[in-house]
Each structure stands twice: as C-alpha cells, then as structure tokens.
N, C-alpha and C. Protein backbone atom coordinates (compact mmCIF):
# COMPACT_ATOMS: atom_id res chain seq x y z
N UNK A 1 0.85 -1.16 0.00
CA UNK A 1 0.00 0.00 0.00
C UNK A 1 0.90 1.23 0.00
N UNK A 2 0.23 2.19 -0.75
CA UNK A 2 1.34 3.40 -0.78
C UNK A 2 1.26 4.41 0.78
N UNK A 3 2.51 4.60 0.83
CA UNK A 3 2.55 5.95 1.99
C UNK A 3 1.49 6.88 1.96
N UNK A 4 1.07 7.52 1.00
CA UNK A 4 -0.01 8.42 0.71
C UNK A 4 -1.29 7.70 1.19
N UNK A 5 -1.78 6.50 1.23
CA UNK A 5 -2.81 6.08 1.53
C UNK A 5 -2.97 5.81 2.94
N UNK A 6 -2.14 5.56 3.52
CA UNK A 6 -2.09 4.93 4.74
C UNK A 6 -2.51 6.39 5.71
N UNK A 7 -3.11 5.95 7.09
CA UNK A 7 -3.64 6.79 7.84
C UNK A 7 -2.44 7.59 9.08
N UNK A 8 -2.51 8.66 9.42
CA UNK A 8 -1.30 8.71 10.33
C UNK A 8 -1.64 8.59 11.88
N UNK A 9 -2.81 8.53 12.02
CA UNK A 9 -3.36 7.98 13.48
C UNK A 9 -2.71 6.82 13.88
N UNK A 10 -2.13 5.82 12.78
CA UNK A 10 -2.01 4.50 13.19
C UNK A 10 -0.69 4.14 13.54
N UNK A 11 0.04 5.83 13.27
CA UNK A 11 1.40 5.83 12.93
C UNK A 11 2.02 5.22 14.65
N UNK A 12 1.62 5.95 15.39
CA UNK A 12 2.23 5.50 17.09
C UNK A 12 2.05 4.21 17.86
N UNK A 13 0.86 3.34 17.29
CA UNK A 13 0.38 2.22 17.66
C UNK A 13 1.36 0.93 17.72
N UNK A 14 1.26 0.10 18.70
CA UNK A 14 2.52 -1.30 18.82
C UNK A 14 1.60 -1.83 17.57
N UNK A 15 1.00 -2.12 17.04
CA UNK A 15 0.28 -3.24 16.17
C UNK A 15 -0.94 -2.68 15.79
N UNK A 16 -1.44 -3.00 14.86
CA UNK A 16 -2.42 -2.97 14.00
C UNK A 16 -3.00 -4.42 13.14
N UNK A 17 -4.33 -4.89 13.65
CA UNK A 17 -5.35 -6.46 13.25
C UNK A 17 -5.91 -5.82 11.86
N UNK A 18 -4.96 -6.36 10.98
CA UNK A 18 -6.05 -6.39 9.24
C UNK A 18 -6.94 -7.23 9.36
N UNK A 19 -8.20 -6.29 8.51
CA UNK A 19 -9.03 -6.41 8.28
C UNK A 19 -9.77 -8.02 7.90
N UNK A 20 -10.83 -8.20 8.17
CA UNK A 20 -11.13 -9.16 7.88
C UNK A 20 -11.25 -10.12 6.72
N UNK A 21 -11.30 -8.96 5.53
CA UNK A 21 -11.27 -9.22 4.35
C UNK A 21 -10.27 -10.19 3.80
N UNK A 22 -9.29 -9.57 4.37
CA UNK A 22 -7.50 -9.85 4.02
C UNK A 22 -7.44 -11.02 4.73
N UNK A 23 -7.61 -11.31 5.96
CA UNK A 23 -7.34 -12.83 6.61
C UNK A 23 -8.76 -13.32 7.53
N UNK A 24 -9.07 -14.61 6.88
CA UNK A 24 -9.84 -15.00 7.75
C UNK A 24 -9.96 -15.29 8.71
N UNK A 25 -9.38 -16.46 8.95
CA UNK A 25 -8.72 -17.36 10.21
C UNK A 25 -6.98 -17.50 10.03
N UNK A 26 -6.65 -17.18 11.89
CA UNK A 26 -5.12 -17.33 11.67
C UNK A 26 -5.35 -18.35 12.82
N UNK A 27 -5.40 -19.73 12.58
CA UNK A 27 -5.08 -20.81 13.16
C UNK A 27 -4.46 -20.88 14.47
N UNK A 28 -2.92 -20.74 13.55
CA UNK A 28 -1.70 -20.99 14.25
C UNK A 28 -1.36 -19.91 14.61
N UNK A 29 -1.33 -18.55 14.92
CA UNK A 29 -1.20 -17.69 15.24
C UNK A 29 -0.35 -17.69 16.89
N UNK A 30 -1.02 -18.44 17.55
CA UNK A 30 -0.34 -18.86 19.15
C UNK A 30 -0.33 -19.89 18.99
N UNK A 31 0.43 -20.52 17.74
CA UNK A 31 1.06 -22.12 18.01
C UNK A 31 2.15 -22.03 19.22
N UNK A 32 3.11 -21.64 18.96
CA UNK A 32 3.81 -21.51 19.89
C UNK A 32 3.65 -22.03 21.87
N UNK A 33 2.42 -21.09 21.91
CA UNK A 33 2.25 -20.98 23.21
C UNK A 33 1.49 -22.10 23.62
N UNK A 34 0.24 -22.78 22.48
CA UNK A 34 -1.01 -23.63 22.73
C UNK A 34 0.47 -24.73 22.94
N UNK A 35 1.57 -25.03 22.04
CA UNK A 35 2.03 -26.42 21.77
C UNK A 35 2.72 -26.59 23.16
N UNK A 36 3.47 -25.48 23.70
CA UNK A 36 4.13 -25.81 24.97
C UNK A 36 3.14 -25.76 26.57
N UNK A 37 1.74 -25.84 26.46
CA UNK A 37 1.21 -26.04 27.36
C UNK A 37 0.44 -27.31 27.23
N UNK A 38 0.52 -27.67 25.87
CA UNK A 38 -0.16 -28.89 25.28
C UNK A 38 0.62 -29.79 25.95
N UNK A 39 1.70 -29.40 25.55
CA UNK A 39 2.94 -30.89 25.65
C UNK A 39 3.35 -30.77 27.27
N UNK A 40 3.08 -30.02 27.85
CA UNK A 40 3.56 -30.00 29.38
C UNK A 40 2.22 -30.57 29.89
N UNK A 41 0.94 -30.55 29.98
CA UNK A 41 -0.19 -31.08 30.36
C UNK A 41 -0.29 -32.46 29.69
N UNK A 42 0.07 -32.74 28.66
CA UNK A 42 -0.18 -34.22 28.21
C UNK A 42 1.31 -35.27 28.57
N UNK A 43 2.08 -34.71 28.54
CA UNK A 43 3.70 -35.31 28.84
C UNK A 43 4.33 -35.99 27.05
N UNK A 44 3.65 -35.36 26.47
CA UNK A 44 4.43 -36.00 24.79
C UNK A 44 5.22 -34.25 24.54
N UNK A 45 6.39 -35.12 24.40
CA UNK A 45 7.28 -34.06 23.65
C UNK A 45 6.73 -33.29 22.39
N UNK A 46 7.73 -32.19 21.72
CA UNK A 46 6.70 -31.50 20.73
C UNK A 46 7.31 -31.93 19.30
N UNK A 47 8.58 -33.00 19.24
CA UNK A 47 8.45 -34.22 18.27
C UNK A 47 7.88 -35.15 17.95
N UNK A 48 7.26 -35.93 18.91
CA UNK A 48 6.38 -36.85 18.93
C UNK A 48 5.27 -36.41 18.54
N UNK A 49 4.58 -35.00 18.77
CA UNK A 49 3.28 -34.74 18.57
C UNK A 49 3.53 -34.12 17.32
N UNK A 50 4.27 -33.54 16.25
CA UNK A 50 4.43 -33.39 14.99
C UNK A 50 4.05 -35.19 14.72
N UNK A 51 4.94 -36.15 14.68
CA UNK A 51 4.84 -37.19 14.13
C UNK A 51 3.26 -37.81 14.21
N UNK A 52 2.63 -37.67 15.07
CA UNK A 52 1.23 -37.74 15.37
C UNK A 52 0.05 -37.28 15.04
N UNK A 53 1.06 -35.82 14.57
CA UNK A 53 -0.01 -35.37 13.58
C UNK A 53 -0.05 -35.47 12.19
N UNK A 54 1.41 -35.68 11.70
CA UNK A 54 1.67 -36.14 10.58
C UNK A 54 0.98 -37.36 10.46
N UNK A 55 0.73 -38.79 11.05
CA UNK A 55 0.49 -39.90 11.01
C UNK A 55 -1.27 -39.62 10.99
N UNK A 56 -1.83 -38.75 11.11
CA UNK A 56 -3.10 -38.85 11.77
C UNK A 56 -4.17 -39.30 10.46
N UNK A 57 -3.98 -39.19 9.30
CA UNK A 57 -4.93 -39.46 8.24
C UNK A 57 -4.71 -40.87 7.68
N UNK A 58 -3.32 -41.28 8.66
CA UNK A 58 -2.73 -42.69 7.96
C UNK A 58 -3.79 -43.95 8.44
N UNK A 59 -4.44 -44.80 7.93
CA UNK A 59 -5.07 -45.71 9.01
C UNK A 59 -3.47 -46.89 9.24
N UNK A 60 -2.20 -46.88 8.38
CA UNK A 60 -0.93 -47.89 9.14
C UNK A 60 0.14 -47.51 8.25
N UNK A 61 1.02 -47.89 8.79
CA UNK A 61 2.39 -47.53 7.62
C UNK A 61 3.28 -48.20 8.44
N UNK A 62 4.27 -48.16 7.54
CA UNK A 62 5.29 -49.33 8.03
C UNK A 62 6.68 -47.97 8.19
N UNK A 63 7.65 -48.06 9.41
CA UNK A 63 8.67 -47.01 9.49
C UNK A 63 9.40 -47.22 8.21
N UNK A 64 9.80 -47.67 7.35
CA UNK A 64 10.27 -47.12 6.28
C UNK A 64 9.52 -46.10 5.36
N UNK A 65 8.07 -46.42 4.90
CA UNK A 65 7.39 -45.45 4.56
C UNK A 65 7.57 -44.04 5.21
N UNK A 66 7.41 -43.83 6.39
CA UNK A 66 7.35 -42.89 7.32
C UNK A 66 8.74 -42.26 7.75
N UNK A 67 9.75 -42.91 7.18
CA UNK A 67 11.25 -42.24 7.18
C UNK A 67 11.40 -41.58 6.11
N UNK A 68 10.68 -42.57 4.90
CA UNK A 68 10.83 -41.81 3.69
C UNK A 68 10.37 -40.20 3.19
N UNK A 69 9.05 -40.72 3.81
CA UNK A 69 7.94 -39.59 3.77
C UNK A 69 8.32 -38.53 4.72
N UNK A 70 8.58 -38.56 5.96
CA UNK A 70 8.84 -37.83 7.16
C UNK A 70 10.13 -36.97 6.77
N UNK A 71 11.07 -37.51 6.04
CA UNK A 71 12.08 -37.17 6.18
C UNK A 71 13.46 -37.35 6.62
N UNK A 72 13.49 -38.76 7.54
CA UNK A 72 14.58 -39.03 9.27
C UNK A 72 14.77 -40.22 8.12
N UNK A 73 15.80 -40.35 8.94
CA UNK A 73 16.78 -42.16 9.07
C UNK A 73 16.00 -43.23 9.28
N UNK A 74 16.27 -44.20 8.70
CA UNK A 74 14.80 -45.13 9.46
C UNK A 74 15.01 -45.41 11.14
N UNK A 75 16.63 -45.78 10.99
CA UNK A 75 17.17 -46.19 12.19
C UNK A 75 16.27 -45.14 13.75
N UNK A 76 16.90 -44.05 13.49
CA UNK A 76 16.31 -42.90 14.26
C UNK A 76 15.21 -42.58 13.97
N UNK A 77 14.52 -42.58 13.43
CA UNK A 77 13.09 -42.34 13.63
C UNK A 77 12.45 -43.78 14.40
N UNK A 78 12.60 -44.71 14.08
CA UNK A 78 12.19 -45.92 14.71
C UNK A 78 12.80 -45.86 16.33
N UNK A 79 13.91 -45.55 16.43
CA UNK A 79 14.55 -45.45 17.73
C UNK A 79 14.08 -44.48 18.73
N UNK A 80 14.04 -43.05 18.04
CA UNK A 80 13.63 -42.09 18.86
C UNK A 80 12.37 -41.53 18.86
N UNK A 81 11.21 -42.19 17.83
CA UNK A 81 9.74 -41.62 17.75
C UNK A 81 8.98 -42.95 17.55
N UNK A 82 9.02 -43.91 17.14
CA UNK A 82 7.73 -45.06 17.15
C UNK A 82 7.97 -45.64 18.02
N UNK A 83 9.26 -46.24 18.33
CA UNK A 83 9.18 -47.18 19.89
C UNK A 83 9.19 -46.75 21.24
N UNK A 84 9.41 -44.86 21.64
CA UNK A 84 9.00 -44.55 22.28
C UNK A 84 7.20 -44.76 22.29
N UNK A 85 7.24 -43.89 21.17
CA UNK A 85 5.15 -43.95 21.66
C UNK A 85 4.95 -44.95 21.55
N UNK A 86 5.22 -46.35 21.54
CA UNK A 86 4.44 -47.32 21.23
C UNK A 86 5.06 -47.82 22.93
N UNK A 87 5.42 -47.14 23.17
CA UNK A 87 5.65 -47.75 24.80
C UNK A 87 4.84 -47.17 25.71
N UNK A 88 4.29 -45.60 25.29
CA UNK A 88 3.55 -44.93 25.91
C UNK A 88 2.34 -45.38 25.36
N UNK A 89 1.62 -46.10 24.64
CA UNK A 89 0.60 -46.37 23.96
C UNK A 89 -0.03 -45.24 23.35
N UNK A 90 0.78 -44.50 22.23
CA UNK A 90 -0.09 -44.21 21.41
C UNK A 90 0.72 -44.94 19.84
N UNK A 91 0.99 -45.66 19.59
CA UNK A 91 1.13 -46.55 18.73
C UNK A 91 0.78 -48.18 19.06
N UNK A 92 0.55 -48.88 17.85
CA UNK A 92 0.95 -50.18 18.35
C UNK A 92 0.55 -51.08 16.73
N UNK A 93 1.10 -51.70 16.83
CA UNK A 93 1.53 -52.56 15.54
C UNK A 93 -0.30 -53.26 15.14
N UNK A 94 -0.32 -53.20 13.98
CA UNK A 94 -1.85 -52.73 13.32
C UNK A 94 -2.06 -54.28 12.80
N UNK A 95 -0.01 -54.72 11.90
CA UNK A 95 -0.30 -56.18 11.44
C UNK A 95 0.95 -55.76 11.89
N UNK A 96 1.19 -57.13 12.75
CA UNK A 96 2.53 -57.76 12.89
C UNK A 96 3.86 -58.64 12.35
N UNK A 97 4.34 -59.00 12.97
CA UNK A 97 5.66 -59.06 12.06
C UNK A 97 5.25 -60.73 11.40
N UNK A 98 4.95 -61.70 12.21
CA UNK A 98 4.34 -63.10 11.34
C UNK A 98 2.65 -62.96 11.55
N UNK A 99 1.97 -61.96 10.82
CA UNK A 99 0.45 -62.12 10.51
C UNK A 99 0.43 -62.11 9.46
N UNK A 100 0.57 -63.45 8.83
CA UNK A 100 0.70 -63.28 7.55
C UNK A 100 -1.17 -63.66 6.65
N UNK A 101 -1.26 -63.19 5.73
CA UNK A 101 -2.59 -62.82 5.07
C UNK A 101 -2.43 -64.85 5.14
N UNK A 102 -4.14 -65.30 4.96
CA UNK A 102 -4.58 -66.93 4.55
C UNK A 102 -4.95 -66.99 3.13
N UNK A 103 -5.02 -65.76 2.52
CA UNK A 103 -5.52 -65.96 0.98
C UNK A 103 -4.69 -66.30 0.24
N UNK A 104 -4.42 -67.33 -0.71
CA UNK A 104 -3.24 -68.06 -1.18
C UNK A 104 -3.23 -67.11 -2.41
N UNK A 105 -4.02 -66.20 -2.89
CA UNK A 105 -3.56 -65.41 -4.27
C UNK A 105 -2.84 -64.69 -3.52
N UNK A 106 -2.47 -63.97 -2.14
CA UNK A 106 -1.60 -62.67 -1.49
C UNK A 106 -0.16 -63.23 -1.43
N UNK A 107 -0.21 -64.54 -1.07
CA UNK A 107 1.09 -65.38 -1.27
C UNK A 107 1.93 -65.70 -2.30
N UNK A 108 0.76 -66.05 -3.27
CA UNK A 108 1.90 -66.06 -4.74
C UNK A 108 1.77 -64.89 -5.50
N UNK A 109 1.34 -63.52 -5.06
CA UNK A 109 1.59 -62.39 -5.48
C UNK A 109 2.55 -61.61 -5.20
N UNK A 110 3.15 -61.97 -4.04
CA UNK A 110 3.34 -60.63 -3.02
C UNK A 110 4.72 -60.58 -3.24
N UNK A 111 5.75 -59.77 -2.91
CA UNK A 111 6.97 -59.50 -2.84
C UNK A 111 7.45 -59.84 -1.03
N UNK A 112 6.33 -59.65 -0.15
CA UNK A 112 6.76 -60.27 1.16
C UNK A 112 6.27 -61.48 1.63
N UNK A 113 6.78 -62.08 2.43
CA UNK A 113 6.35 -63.73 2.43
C UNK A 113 6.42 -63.24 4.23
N UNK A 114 6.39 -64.52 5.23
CA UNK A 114 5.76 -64.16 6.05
C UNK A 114 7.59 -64.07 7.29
N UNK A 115 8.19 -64.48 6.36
CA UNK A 115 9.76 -63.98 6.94
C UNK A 115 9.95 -63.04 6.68
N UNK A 116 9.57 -62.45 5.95
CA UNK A 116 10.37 -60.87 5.55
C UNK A 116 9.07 -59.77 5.64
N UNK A 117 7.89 -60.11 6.43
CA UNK A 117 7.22 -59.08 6.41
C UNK A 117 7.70 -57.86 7.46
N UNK A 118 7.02 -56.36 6.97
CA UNK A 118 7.56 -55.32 7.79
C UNK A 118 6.44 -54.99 8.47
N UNK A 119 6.25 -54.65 9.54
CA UNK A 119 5.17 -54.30 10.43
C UNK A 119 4.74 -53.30 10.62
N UNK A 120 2.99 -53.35 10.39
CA UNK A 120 2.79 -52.12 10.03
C UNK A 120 2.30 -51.79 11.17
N UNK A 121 2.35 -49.88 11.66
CA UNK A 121 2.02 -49.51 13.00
C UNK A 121 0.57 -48.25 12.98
N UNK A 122 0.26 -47.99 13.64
CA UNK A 122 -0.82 -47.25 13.98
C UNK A 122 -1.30 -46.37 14.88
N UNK A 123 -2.17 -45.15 14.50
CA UNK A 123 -2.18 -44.69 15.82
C UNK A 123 -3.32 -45.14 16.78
N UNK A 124 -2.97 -45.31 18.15
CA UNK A 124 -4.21 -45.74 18.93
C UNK A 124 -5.11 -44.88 19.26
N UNK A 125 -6.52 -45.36 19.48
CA UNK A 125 -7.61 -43.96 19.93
C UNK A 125 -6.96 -43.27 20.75
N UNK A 126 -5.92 -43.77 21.99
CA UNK A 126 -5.72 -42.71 22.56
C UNK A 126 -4.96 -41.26 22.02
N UNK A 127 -3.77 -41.71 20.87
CA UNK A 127 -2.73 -40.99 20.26
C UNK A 127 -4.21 -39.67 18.85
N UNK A 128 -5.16 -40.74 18.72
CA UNK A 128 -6.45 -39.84 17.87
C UNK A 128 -6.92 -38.76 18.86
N UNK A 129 -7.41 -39.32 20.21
CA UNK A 129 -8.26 -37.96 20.62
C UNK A 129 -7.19 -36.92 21.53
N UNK A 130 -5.49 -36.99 21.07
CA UNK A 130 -4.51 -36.47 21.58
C UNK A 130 -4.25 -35.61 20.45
N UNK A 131 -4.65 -35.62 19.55
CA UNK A 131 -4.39 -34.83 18.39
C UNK A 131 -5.59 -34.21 18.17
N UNK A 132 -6.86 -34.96 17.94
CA UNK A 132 -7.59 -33.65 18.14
C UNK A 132 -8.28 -33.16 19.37
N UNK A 133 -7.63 -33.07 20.16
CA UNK A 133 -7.78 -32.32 21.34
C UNK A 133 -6.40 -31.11 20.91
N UNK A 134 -5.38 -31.32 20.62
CA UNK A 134 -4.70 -30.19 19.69
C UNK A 134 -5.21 -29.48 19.02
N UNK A 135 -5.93 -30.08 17.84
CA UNK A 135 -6.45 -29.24 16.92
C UNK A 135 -7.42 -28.49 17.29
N UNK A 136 -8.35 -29.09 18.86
CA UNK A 136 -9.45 -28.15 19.30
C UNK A 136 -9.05 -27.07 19.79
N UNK A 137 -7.68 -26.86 20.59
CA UNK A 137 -7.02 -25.71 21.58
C UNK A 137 -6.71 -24.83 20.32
N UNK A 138 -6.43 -25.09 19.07
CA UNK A 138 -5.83 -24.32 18.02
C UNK A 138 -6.95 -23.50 17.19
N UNK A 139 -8.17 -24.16 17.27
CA UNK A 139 -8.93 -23.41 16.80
C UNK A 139 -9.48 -22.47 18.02
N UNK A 140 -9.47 -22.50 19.15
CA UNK A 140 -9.86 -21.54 20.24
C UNK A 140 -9.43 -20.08 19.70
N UNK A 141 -10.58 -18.88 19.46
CA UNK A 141 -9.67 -17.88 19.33
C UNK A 141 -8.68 -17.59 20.62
C-alpha cells in the first residue's frame, strides 16, 4: 500500500489487526504458546506430537514409509519416535511381524512372504483424541 494512503493515526500504535477481508482465520497464530502447554499437560514431547499429527490421516504404515515420507533415518526415527510412543501407547503394531494374510492369491503375489514381512504400525484412539484435542485448543480464538 502506498505511503499516501495509509492513515497517520495509526502511525504511534505497537500493532495494527487487518481487516477481515484480508485474513480469515489465523489458526496458528499462538502455536507456539497452545504447543508448549499442550505438551507439558499431556507429557508427549513436541516431536512426537508433529509425528502424530503427521500420522493422523494414515489408518498404518510401516517405518520405512514414514522415514521416507517424514524425512529421518529409518534407524532414528524408529529409535527415537515409534518405539518410544508405542511404549507410551499411542502406537501399536496394526499387522505384525508373522500375521501373515490366509488368501493363497496374497502369497503367490506378493513381494513379502511371512519372513520378511515389515510391520505395520498405527495410531491408537488414545494418540487420535490427543491430536484432536490439539487441533481443538488451536482453533480456540
């Protein structure tokens, strides 16, 4: 906006809220503050609860997917974010490491057999209504 337009009343003020037009909703606006009272009242760090929220549309994935996708090492991400929460129960293995499928077309299709399957993990209701109980504090104006 040009200098000429602008008002000079507004000139001394700490801050000035645009208009409604211009922004609807600012969400995250006090992420900051909601995440560190979140994570001190619930006891999940504010890594774990990124990963939780990242995971939240997944109904399972296996940590390689989720290293890939996420970004991390498999090693360390498995080390320092799924087998923690899955100790705290908000994960827990969805299909396990020998659940292997009974349909004999999945067997002579598949690229994993029931030795080499990877285990897929999940979030538990509790790790669901921990996230959106997040998302409810975030929409609070």
């Amino acid at each position: 906006m040009r200098n000429s337009l602008k008002t000079k009343k507004r000139m001394f003020r700490d801050f000035a809220v645009l208009k409604d037009k211009y922004v609807n909703n600012n969400y995250l606006k006090n992420l900051h503050s909601i995440r560190s009272e979140f994570c001190k009242s619930s006891g999940v760090s504010w890594s774990h609860l990124e990963f939780l929220i990242w995971a939240y549309d997944l109904e399972f994935w296996t940590i390689d997917y989720a290293a890939e996708e996420y970004g991390f090492n498999r090693t360390n991400l498995a080390n320092r974010t799924v087998y923690p929460l899955q100790q705290q129960g908000l994960l827990y293995q969805h299909f396990g490491r020998l659940t292997p499928s009974k349909n004999l077309d999945d067997h002579l299709f598949r690229d994993e057999t029931k030795y080499n399957y990877r285990v897929r993990y999940a979030l538990s209701q509790k790790a669901r209504l921990l996230v959106q109980r997040f998302y409810g504090n975030l929409n609070k104006p």
